[in-house]
Protein backbone atom coordinates (compact mmCIF):
# COMPACT_ATOMS: atom_id res chain seq x y z
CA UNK A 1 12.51 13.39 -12.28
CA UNK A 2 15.56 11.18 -12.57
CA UNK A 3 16.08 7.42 -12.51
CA UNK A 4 17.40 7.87 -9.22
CA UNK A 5 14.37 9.29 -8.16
CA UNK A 6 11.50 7.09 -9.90
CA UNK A 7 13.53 4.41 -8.66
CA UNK A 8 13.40 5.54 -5.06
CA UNK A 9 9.14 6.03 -5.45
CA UNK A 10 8.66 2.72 -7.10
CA UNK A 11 10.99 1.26 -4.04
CA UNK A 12 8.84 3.20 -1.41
CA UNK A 13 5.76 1.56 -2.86
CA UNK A 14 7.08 -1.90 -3.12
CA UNK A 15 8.19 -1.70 0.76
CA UNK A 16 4.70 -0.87 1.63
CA UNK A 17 3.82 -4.38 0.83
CA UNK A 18 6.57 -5.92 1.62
CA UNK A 19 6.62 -4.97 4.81
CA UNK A 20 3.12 -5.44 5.42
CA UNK A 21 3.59 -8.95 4.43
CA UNK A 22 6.70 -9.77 6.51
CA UNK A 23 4.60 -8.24 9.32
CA UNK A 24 6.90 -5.96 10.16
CA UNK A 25 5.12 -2.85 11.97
CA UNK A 26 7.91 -0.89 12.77
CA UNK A 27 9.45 -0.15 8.98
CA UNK A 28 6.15 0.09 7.84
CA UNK A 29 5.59 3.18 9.57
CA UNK A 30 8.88 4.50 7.86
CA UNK A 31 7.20 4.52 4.43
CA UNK A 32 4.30 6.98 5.12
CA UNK A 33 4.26 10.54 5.84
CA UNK A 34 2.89 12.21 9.14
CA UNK A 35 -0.51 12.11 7.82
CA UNK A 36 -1.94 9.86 5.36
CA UNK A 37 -5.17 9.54 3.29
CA UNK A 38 -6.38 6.41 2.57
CA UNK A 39 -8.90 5.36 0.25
CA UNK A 40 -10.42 1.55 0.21
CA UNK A 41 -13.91 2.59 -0.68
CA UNK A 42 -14.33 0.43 -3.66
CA UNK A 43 -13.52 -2.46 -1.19
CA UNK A 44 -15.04 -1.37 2.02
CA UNK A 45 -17.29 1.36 1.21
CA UNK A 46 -17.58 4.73 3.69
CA UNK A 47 -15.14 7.42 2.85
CA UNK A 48 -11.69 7.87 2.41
CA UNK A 49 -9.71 8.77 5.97
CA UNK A 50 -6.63 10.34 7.32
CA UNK A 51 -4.52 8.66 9.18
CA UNK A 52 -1.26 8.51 10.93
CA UNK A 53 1.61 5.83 10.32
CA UNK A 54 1.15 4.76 13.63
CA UNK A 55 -2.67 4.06 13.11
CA UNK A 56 -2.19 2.52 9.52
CA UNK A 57 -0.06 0.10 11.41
CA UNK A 58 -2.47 -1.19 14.27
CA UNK A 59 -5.59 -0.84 11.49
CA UNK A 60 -3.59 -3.42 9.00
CA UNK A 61 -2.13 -5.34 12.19
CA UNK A 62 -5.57 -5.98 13.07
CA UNK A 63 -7.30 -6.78 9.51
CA UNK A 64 -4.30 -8.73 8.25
CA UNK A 65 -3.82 -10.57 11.56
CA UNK A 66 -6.84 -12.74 10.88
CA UNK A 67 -5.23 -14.23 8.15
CA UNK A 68 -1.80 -16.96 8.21
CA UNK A 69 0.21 -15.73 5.61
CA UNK A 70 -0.22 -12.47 2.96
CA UNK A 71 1.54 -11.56 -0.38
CA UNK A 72 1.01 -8.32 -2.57
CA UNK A 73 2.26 -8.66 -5.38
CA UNK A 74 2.36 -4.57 -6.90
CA UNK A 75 3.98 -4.02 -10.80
CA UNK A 76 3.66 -2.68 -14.02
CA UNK A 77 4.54 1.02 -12.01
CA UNK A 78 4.11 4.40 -14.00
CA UNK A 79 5.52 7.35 -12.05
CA UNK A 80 5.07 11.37 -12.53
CA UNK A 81 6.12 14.02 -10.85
CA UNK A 82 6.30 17.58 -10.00
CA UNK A 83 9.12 18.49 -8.11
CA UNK A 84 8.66 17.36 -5.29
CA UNK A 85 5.48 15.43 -5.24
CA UNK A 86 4.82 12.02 -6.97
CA UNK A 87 2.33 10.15 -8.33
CA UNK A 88 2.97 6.28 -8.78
CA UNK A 89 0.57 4.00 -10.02
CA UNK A 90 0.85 0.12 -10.23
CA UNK A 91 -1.56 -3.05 -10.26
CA UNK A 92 -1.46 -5.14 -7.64
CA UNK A 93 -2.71 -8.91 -7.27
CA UNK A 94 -3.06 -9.80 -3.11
CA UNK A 95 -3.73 -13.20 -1.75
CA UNK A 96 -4.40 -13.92 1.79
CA UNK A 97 -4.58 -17.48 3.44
CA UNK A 98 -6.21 -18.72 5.96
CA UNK A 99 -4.87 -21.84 7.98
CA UNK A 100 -7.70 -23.84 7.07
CA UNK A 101 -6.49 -23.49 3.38
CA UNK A 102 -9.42 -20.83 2.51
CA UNK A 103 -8.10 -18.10 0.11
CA UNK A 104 -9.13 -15.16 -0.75
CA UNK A 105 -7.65 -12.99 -3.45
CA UNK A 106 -7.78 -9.48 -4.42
CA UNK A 107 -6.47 -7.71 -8.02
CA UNK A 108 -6.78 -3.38 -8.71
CA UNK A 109 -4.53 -0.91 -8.83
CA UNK A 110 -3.09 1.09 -6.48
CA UNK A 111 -2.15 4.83 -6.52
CA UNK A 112 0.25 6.36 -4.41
CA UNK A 113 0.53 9.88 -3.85
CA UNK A 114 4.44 10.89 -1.94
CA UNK A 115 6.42 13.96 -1.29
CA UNK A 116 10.17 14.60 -1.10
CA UNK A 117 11.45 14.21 2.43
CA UNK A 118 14.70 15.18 4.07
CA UNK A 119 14.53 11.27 4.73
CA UNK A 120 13.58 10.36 1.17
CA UNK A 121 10.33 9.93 -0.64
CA UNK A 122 7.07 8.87 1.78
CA UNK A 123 3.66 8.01 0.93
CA UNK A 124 0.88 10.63 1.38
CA UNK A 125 -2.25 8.91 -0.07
CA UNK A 126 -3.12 5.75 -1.13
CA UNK A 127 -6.18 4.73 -3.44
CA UNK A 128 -6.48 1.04 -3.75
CA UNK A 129 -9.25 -0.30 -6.24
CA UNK A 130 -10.58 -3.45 -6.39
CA UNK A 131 -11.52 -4.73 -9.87
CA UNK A 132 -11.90 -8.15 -9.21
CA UNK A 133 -11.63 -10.74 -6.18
CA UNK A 134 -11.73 -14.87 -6.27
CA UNK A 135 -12.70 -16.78 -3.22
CA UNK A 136 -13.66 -15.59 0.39
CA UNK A 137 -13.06 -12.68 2.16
């Protein structure tokens, strides 16, 4: 893998949140493959599901829509790959507010799982885990 490359993953990654925060649906979609597994178990128990970009979307519209304001913070990124799969894992530290001034914030790691497109890296699978959380959810 070249810079260019691990680059382009760690910039796939960071959009993910940074789109989710800015609330906007429509590039968020552009960041995931045509099918995507997600894993939040250690946060919400049940098992790990595949989804579309379209249904990510309205699932995180929905959750993240009770909340004013979000901000995920995701660093400290290691990246391997195999051709043309990746694996990129990073911490990540997530706060969510509430109007009322309530707070509630999240810190794990995150590991994404993207292939090579013909429209650049996308995710594939995501496996968030939650070490440790401070105020209300």
């Amino acid at each position: 893998m070249d810079a260019t490359d691990r680059l382009d993953v760690i910039d796939t990654c960071t959009r993910m949140a940074w789109y989710a925060d800015r609330r906007d649906w429509d590039r968020l979609t552009e960041v995931f493959a045509d099918k995507v597994t997600l894993d939040y178990t250690s946060l919400n128990g049940g098992e790990p599901v595949t989804l579309t970009p379209a249904q990510i979307t309205d699932g995180w519209r929905a959750g993240l829509g009770v909340y004013d304001a979000t901000q995920h913070l995701v660093g400290n990124h290691l990246v391997t790959a195999d051709g043309d799969s990746a694996v990129c894992t990073a911490t990540f530290q997530a706060t969510h507010l509430k109007s009322d001034g309530s707070r509630w914030t999240l810190g794990g790691t995150y590991r994404f799982d993207l292939a090579r497109t013909g429209a650049g890296w996308r995710i594939t699978g995501v496996v968030m885990t939650a070490v440790w959380s401070d105020g209300e959810r």
